[in-house]
Protein backbone atom coordinates (compact mmCIF):
# COMPACT_ATOMS: atom_id res chain seq x y z
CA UNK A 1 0.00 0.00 0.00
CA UNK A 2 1.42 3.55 -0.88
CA UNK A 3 1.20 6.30 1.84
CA UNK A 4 -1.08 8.13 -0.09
CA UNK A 5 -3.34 4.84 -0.04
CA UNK A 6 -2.62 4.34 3.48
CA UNK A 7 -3.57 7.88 4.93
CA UNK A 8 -6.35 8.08 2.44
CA UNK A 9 -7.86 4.92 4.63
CA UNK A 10 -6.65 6.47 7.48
CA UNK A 11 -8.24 9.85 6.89
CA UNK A 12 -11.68 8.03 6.33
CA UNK A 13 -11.97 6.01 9.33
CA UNK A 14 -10.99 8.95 11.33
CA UNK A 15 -13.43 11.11 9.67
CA UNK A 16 -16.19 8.71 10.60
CA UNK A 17 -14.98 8.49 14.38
CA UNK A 18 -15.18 12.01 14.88
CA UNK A 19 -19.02 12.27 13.39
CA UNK A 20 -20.06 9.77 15.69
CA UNK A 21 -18.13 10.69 18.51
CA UNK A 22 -20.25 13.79 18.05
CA UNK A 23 -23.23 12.81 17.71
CA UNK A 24 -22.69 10.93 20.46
CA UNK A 25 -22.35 14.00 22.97
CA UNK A 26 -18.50 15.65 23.00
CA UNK A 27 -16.61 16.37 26.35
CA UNK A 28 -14.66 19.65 26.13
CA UNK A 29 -12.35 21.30 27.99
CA UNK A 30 -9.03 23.90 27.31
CA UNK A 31 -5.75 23.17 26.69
CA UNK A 32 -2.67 25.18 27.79
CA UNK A 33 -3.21 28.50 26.09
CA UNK A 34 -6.78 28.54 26.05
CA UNK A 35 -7.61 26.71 22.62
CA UNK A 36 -10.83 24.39 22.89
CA UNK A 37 -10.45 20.18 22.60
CA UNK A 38 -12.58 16.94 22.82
CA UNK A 39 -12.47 14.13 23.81
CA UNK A 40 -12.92 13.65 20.14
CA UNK A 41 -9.92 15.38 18.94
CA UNK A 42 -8.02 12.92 21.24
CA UNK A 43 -9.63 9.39 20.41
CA UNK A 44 -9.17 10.08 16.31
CA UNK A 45 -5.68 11.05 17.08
CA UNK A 46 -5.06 7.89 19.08
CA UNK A 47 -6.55 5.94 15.78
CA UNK A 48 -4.46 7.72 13.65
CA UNK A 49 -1.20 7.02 15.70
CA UNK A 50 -2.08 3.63 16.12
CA UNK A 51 -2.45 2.67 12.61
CA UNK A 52 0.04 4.76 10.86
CA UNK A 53 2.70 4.14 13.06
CA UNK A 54 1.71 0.17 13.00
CA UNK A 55 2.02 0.43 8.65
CA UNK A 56 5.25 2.72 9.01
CA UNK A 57 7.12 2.27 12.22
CA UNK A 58 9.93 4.12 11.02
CA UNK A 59 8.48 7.37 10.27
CA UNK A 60 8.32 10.33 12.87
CA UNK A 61 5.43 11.69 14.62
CA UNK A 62 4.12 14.88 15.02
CA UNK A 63 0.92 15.72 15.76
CA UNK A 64 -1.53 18.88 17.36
CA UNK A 65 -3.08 16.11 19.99
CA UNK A 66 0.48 13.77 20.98
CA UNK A 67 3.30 15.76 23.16
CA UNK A 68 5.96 15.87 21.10
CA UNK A 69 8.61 13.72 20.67
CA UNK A 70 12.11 15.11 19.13
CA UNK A 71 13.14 11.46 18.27
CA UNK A 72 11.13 12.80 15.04
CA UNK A 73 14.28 15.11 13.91
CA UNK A 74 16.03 12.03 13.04
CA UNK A 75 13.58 9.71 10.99
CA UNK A 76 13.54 10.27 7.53
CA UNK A 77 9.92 10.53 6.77
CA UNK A 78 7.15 11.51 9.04
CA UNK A 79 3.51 11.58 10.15
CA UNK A 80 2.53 15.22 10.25
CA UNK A 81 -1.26 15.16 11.62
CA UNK A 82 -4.34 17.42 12.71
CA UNK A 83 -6.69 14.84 13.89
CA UNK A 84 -9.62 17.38 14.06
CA UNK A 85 -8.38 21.17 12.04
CA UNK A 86 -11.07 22.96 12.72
CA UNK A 87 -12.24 22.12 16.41
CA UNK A 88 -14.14 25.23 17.46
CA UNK A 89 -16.46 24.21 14.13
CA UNK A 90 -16.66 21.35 15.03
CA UNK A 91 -17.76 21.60 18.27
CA UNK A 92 -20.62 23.88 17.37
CA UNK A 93 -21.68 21.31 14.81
CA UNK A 94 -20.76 23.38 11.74
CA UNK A 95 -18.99 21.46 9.30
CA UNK A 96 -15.99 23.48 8.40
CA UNK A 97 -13.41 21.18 10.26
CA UNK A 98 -11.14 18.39 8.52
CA UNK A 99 -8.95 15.30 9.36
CA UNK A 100 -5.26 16.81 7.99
CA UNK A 101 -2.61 13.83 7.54
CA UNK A 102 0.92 14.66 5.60
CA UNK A 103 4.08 12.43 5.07
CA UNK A 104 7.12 14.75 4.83
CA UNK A 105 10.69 13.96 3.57
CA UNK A 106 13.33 16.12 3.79
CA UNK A 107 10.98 19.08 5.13
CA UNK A 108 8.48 18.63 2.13
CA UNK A 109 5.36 17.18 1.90
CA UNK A 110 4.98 13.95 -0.54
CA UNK A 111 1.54 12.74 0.42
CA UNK A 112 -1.18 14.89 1.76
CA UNK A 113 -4.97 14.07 2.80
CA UNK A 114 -7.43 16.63 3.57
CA UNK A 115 -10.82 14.90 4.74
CA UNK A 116 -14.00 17.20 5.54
CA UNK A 117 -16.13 14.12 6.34
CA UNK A 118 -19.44 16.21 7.58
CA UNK A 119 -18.97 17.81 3.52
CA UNK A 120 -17.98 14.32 2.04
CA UNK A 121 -15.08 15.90 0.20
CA UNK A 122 -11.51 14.09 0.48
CA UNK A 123 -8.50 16.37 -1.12
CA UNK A 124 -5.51 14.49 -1.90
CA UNK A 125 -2.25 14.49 -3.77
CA UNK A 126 0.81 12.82 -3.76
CA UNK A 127 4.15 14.73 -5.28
CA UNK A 128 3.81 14.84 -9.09
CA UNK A 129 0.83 12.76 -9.66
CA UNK A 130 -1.48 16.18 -9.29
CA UNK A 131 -4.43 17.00 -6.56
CA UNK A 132 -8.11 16.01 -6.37
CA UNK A 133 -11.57 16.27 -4.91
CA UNK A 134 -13.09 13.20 -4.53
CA UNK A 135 -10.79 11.59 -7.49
CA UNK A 136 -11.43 14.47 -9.75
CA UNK A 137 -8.63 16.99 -10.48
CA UNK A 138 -8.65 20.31 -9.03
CA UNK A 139 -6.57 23.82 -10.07
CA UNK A 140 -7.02 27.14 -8.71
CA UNK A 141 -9.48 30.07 -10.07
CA UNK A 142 -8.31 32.79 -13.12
CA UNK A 143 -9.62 35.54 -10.84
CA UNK A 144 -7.08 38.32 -11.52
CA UNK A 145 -7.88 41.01 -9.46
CA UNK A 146 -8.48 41.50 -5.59
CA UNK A 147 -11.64 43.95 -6.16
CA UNK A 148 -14.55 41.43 -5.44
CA UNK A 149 -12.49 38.28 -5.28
CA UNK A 150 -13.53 35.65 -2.73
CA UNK A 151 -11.36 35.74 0.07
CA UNK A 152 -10.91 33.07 3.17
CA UNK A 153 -9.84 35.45 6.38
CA UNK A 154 -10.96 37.71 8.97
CA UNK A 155 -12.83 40.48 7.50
CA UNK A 156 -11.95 42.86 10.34
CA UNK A 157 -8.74 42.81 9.21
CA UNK A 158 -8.84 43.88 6.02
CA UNK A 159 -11.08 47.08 7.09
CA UNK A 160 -8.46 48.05 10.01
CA UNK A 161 -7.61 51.71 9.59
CA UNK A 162 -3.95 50.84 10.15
CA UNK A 163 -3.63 49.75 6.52
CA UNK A 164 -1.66 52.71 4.27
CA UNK A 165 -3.25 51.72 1.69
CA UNK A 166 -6.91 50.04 1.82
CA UNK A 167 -7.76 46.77 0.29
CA UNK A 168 -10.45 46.33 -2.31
CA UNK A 169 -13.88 45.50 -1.89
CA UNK A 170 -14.10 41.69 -1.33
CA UNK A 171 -16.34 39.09 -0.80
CA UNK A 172 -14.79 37.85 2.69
CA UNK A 173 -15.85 34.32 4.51
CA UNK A 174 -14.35 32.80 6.96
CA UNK A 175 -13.81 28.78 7.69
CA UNK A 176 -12.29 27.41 11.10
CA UNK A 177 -9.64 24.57 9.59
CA UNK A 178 -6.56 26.25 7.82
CA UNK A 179 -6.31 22.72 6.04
CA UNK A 180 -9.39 23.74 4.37
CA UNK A 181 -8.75 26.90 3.83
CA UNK A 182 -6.11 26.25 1.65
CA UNK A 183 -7.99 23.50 -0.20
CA UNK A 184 -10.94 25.89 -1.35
CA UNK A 185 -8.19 27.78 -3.09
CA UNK A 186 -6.14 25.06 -4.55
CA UNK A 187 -9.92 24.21 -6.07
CA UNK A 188 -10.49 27.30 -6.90
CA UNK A 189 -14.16 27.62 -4.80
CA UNK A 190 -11.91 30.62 -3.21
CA UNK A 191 -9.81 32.99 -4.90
CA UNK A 192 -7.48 33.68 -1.86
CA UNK A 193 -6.55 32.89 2.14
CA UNK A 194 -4.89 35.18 4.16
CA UNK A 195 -3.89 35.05 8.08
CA UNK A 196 -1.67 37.14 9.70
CA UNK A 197 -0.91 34.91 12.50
CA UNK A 198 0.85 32.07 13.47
CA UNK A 199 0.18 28.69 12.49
CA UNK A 200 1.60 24.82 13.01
CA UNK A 201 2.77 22.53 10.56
CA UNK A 202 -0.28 20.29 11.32
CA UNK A 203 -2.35 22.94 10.07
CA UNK A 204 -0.68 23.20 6.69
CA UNK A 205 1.02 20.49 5.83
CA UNK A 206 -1.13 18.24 3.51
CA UNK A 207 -2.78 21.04 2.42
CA UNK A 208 0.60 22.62 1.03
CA UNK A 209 1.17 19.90 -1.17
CA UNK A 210 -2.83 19.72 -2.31
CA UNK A 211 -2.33 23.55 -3.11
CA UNK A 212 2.01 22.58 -5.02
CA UNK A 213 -0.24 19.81 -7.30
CA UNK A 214 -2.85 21.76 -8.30
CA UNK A 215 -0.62 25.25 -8.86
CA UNK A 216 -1.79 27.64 -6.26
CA UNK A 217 0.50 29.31 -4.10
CA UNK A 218 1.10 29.25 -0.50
CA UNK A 219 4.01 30.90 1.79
CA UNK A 220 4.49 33.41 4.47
CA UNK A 221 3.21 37.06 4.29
CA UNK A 222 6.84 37.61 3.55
CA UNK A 223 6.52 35.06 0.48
CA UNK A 224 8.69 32.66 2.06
CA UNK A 225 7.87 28.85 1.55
CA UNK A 226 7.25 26.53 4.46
CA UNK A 227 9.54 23.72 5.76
CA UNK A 228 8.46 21.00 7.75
CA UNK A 229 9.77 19.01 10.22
CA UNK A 230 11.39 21.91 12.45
CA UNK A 231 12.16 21.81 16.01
CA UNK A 232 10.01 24.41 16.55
CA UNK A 233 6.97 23.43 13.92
CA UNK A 234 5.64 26.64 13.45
CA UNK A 235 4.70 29.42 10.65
CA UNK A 236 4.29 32.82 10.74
CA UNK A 237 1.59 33.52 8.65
CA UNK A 238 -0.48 32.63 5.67
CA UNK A 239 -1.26 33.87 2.42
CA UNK A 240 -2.67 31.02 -0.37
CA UNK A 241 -3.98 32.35 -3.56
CA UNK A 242 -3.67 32.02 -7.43
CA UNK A 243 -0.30 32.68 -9.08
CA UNK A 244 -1.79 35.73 -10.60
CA UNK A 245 -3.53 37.34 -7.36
CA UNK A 246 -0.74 36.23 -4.80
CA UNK A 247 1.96 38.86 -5.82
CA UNK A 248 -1.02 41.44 -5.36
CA UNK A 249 -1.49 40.44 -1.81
CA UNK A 250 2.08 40.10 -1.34
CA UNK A 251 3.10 44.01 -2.03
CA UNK A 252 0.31 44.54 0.37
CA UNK A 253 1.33 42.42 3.17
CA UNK A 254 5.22 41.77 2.69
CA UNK A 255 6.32 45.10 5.06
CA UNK A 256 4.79 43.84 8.33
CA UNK A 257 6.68 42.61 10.70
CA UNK A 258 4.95 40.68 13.06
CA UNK A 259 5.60 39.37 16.56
């Protein structure tokens, strides 16, 4: 079985958990930080560990709901999971949230599942063999102009006075799982995702390579790309759009320098 076969499985069965662990009645609570979890969030990351790391014991693990282990910095593939992107929708039974699951090699992604089971729609690639929705192939939108494209982000943000120069009128929408975020635009139901915060590899990770196959972009606000597998596995910020329309958000956002 390839990876790509193997977390595609994975992905499934974990998706199917979390529904019923839902409809089943959730247990929440707060981690360290303040960010919401379930006792749902924790069971589909315990299947997930369990039967990835049974199929591949030699790959790392690294993962929003397991402490982390550094034993990771030394394998030569890895596991790079979000059992549940997307918790606070999920929890309030919206269905914006998705099971994320990436293998990385040398600090780039070569198989990437994106499953939004309460949507039935699976995004998947594997490094040069393209991206899809449900088995069909996916690219980004044409859109090339920010006035009135459809952007993923807060729309507070894009109104704050501190901007020198304003941004466009958009259609703005937000959607809790970053995974998904970046999937819309690689499909092109989106135009463009931008966040101006922080975010973990778990959060981008499969989707970056869904986005590489289907030729959207994705890197920093700075335009840097990502790297995975880091001691510290975290991103600045966010910015995902088509080739034409992420250069235009770029030159807006590339002088901040944020905390």
């Amino acid at each position: 079985m390839t990876d790509l076969d193997l977390i595609l499985d994975a992905a499934r069965e974990a998706g199917e958990l979390a529904l019923k662990a839902r409809a089943g009645g959730l247990k929440i609570w707060s981690k360290d930080g303040g960010s919401p979890v379930t006792d749902a969030d924790l069971a589909v990351d315990t299947l997930l560990k369990t039967r990835l790391r049974a199929a591949r014991p030699d790959y790392g693990w690294l993962s929003e709901e397991t402490v982390d282990d550094p034993a990771r910095l030394t394998t030569t593939r890895q596991f790079v999971v979000d059992p549940i992107d997307g918790t606070v929708a999920f929890m309030k039974n919206k269905p914006w949230f998705a099971v994320s699951i990436a293998v990385v090699e040398n600090g780039r992604p070569i198989a990437g599942v994106v499953h939004a089971p309460a949507l039935n729609e699976t995004y998947s690639a594997r490094h040069g063999g393209g991206a899809t929705l449900n088995g069909m192939a996916i690219s980004p939108s044409d859109t090339d102009d920010l006035e009135d494209a459809a952007m993923l982000g807060d729309a507070k943000m894009f109104v704050h006075p501190a901007w020198t120069t304003p941004w466009p009128a958009m259609r703005v929408e937000s959607r809790n799982s970053i995974a998904y975020r970046v999937c819309l635009v690689a499909a092109g139901a989106f135009d463009a995702a931008v966040a101006l915060s922080p975010k973990s590899e778990w959060d981008v990770a499969a989707a970056d390579l869904i986005r590489t196959e289907a030729g959207a972009w994705l890197s920093d606000h700075k335009g840097n790309p990502y790297r995975y597998n880091r001691p510290v596995p975290l991103v600045p910020s966010l910015v995902c759009a088509n080739a034409t329309l992420a250069p235009l958000i770029l030159n807006r956002v590339g002088h901040i320098d944020l905390p």
